[in-house]
C-alpha atoms as a PDB file:
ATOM      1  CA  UNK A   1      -0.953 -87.278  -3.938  1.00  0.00           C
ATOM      2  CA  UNK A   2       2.294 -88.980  -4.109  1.00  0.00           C
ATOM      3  CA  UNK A   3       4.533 -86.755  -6.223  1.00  0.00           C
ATOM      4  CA  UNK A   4       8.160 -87.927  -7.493  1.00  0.00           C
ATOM      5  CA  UNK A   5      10.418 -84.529  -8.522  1.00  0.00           C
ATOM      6  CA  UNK A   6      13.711 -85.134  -9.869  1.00  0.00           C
ATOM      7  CA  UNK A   7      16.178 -82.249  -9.196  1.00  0.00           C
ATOM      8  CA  UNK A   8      19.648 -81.744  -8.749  1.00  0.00           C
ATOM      9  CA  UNK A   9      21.526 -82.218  -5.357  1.00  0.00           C
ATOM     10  CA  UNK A  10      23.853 -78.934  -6.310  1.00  0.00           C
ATOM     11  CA  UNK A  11      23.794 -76.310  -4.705  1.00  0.00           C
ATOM     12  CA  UNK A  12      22.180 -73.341  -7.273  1.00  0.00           C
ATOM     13  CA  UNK A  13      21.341 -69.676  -7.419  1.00  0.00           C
ATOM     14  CA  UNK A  14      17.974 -68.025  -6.396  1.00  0.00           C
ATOM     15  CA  UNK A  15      16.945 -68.484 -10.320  1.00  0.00           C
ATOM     16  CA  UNK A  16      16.420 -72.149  -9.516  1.00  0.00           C
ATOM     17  CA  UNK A  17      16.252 -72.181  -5.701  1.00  0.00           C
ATOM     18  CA  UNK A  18      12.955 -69.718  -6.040  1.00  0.00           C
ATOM     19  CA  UNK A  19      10.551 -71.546  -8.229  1.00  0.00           C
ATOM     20  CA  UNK A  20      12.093 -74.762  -6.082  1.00  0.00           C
ATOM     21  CA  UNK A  21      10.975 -73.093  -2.829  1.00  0.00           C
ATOM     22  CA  UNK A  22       7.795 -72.178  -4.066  1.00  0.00           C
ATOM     23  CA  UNK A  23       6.859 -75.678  -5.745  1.00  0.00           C
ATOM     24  CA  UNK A  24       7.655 -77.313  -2.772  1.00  0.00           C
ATOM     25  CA  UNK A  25       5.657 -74.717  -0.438  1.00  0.00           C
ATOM     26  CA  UNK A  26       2.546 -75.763  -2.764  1.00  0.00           C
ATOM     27  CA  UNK A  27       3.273 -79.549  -1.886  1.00  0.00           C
ATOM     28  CA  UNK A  28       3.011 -78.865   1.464  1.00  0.00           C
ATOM     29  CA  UNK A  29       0.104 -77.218   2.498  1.00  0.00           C
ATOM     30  CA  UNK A  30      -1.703 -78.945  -0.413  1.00  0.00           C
ATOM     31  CA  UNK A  31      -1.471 -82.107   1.862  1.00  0.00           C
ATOM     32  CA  UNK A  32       0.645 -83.729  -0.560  1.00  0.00           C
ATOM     33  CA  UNK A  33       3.597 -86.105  -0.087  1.00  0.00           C
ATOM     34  CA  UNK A  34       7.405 -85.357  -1.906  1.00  0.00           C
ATOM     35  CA  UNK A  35       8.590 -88.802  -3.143  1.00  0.00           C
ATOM     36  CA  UNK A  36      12.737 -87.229  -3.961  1.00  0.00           C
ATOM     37  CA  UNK A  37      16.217 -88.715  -4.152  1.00  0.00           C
ATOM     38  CA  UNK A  38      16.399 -88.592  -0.599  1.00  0.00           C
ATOM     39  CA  UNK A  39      19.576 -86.031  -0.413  1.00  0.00           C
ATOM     40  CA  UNK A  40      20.340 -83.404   1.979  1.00  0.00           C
ATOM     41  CA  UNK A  41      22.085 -81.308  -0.330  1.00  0.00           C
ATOM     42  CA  UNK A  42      21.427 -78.792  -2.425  1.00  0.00           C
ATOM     43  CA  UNK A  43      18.202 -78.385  -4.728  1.00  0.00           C
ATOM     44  CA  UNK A  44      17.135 -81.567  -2.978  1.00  0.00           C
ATOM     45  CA  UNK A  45      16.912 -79.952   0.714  1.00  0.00           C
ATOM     46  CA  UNK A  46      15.568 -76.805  -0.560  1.00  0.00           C
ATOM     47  CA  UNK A  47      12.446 -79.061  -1.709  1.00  0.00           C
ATOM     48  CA  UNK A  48      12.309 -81.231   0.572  1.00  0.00           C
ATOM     49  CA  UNK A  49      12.605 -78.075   3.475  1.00  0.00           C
ATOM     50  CA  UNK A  50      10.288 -76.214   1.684  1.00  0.00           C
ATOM     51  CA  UNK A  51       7.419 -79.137   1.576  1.00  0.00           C
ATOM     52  CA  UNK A  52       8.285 -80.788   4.964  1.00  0.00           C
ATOM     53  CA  UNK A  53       8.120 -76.990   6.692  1.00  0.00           C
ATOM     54  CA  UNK A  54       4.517 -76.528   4.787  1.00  0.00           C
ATOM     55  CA  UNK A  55       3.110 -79.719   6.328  1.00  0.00           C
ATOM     56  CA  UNK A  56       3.875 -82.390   3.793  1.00  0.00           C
ATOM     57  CA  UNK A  57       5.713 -85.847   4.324  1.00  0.00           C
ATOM     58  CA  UNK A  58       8.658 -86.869   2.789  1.00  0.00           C
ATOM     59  CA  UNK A  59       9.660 -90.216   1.128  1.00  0.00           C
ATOM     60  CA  UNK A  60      13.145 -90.014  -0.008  1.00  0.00           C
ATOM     61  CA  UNK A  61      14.805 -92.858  -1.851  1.00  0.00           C
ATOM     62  CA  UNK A  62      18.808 -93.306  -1.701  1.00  0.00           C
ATOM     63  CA  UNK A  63      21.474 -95.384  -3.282  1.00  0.00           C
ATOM     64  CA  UNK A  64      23.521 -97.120  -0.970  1.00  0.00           C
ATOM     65  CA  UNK A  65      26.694 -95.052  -2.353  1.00  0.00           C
ATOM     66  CA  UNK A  66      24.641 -91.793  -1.279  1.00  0.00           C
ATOM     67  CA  UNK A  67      23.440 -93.068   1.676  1.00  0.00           C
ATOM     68  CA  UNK A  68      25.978 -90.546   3.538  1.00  0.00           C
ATOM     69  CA  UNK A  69      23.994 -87.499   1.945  1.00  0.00           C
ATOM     70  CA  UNK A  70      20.550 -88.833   2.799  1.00  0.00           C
ATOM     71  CA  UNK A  71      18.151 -86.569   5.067  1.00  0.00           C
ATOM     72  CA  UNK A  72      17.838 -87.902   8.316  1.00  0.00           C
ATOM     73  CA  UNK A  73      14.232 -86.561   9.331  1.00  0.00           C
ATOM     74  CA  UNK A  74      12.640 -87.864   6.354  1.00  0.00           C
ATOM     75  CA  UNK A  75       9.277 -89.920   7.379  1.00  0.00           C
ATOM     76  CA  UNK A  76      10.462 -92.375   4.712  1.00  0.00           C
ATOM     77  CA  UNK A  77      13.993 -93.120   3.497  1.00  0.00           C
ATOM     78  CA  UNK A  78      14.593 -96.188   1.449  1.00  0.00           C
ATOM     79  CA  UNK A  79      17.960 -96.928  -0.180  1.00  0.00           C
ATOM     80  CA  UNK A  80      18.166 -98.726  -3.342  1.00  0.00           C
ATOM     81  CA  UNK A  81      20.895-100.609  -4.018  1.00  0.00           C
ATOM     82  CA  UNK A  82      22.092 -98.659  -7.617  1.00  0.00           C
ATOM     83  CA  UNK A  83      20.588 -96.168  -9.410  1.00  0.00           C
ATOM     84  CA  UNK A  84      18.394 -98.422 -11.351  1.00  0.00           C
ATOM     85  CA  UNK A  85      16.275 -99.677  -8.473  1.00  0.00           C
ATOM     86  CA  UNK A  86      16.437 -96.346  -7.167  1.00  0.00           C
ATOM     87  CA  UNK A  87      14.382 -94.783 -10.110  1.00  0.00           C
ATOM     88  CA  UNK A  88      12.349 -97.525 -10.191  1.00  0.00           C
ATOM     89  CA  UNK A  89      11.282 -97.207  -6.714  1.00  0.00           C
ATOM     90  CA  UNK A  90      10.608 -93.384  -7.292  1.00  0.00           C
ATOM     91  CA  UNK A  91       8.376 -94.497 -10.598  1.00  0.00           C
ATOM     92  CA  UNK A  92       6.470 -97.083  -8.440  1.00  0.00           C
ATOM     93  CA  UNK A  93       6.163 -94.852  -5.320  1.00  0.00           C
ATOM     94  CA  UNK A  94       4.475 -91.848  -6.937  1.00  0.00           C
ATOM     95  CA  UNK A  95       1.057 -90.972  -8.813  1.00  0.00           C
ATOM     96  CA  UNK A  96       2.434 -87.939 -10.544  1.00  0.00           C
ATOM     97  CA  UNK A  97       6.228 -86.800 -11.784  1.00  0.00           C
ATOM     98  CA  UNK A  98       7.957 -83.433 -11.668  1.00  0.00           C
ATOM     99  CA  UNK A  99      10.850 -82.721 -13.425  1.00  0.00           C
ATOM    100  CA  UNK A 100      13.086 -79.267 -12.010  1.00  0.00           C
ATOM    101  CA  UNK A 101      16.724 -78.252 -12.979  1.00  0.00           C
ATOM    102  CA  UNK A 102      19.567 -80.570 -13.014  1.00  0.00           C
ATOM    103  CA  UNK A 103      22.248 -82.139 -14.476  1.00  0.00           C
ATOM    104  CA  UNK A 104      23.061 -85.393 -16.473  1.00  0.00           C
ATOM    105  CA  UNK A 105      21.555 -87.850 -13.763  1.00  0.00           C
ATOM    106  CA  UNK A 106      18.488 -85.586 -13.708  1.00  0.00           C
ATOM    107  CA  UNK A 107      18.098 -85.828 -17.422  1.00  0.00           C
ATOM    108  CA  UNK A 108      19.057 -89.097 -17.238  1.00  0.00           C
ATOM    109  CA  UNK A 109      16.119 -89.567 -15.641  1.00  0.00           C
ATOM    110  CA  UNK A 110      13.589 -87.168 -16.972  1.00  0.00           C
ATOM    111  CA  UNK A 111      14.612 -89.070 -20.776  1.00  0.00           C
ATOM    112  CA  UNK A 112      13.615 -92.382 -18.806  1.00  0.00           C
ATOM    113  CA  UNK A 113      10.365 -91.621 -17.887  1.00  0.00           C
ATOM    114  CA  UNK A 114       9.078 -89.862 -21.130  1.00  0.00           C
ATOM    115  CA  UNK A 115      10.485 -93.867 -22.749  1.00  0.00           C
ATOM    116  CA  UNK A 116       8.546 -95.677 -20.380  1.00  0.00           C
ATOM    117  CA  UNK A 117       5.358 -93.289 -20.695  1.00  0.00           C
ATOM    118  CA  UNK A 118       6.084 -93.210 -25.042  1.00  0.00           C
ATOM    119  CA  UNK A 119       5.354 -97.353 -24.332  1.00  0.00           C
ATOM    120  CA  UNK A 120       2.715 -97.373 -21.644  1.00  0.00           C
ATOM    121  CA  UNK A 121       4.545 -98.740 -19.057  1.00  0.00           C
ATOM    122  CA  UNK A 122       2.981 -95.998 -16.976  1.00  0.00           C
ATOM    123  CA  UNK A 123       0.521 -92.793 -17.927  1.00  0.00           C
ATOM    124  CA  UNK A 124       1.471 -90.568 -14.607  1.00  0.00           C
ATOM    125  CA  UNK A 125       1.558 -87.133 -15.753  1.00  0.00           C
ATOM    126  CA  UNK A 126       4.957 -85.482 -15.894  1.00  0.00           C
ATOM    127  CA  UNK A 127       5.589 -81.906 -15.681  1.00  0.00           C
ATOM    128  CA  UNK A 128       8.792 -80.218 -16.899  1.00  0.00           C
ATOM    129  CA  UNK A 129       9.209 -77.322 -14.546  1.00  0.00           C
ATOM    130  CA  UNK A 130      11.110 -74.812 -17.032  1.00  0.00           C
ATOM    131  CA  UNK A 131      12.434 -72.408 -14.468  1.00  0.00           C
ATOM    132  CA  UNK A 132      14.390 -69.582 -15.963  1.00  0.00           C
ATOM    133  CA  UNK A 133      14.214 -71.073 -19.270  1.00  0.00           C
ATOM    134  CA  UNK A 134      16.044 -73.759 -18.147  1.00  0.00           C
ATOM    135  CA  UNK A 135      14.701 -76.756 -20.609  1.00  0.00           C
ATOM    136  CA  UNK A 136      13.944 -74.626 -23.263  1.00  0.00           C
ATOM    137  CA  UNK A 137      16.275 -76.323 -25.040  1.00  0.00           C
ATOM    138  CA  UNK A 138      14.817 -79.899 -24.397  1.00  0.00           C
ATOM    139  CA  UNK A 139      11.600 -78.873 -25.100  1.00  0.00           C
ATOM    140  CA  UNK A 140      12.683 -77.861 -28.812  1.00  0.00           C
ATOM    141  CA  UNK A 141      14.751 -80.705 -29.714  1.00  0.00           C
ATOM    142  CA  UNK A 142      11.195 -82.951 -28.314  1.00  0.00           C
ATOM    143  CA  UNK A 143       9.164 -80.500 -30.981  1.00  0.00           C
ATOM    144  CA  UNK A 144      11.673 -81.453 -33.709  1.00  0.00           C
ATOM    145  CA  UNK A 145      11.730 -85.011 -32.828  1.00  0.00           C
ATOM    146  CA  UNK A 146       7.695 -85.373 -32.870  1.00  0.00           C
ATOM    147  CA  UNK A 147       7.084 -83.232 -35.982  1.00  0.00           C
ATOM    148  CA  UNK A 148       9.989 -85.378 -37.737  1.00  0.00           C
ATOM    149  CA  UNK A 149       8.111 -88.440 -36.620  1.00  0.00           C
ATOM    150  CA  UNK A 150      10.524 -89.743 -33.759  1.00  0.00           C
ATOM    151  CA  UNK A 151       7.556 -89.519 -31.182  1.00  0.00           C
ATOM    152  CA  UNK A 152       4.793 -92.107 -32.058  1.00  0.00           C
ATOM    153  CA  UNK A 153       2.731 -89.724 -29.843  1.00  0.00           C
ATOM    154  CA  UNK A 154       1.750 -86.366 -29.393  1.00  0.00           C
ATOM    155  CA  UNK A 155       4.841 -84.730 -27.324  1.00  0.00           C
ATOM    156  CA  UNK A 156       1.568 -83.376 -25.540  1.00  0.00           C
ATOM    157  CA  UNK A 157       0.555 -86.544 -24.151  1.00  0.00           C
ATOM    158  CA  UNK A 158       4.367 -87.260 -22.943  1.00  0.00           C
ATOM    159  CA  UNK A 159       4.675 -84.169 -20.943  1.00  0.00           C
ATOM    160  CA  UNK A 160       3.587 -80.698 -19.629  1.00  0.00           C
ATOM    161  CA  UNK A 161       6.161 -77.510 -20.186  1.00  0.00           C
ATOM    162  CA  UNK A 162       5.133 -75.259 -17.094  1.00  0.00           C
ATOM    163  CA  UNK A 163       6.924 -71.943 -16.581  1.00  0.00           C
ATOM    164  CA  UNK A 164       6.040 -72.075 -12.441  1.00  0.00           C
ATOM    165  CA  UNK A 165       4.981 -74.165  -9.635  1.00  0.00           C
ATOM    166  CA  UNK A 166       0.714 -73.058  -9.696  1.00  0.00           C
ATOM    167  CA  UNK A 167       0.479 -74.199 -12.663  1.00  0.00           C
ATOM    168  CA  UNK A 168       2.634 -77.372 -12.551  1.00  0.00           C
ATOM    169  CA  UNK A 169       0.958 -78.367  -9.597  1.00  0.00           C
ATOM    170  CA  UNK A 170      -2.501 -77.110 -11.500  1.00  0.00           C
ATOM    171  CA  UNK A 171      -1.940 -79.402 -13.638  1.00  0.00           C
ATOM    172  CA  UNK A 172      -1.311 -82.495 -11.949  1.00  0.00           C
ATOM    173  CA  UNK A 173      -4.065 -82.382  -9.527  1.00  0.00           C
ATOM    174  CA  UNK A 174      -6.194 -82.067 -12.855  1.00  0.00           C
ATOM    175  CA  UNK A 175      -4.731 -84.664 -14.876  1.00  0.00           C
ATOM    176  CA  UNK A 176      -4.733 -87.273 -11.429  1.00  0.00           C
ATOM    177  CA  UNK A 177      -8.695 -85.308 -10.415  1.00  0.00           C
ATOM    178  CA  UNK A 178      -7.881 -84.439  -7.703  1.00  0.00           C
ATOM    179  CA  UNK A 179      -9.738 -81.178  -8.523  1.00  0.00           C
END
């Protein structure tokens, strides 16, 4: 399975970098392939080390103002031309989403792909990987906007909350049946 995770590029302590290893480990030597921003740096090279050392490939997609941080061993590297294309690329090029720690381009995107999933303009499953408590936060203010009625769906058909990588990745191989 094809599996887009949006992280940060920063470089974090072992609260993040852990469950970030781990995840990645269980792409790996479940055969599956790490569709990422492409970036040799930080959070993003943990993952995509992690995954390509465990046997998975990698399909990283740049911007052309990145390009300078991509990974050079990846078995796939495309570079978008602005950020736009670039998370549309991820969107098209995976079956399944993961969401880790990050900042404002991270949550940038994670807000874009519960919109486009609240309209049907895809049903992947997405997975909110809540290491260290990390979206705790996000995953309140989503309860308050669905019980107020800002969520014309159930937040449970948007997205998963899982506090690891076993059952993140549980979960997607059910949802996509792979089990």
């Amino acid at each position: 399975m094809n599996i887009c995770v949006f992280l940060s590029a920063a470089d974090l302590d072992e609260r993040y970098t852990r469950p970030a290893r781990e995840f990645a480990e269980l792409l790996g030597k479940g055969g599956h392939t790490l569709v990422w921003g492409g970036s040799e740096s930080g959070l993003m090279k943990v993952v995509a080390d992690g995954v390509q050392e465990s046997g998975g490939r990698l399909v990283g997609v740049s911007v052309d103002f990145l390009s300078g941080k991509a990974r050079k061993n990846a078995d796939e590297m495309i570079v978008a031309k602005d950020l736009a294309e670039r998370k549309a690329l991820l969107l098209s090029r995976s079956e399944a989403i993961v969401i880790m720690v990050g900042g404002t381009g991270t949550l940038d995107e994670a807000t874009e792909i519960l919109e486009l999933k609240k309209h049907g303009l895809h049903s992947k499953p997405v997975v909110l990987l809540n290491a260290a408590g990390f979206y705790d936060g996000l995953k309140q203010q989503l309860q308050r906007m669905e019980a107020e009625g800002f969520l014309p769906v159930p937040l449970t058909d948007l997205v998963f909350f899982a506090e690891d990588g076993v059952s993140a990745l549980a979960y997607l191989e059910e949802s996509a049946g792979v089990l």
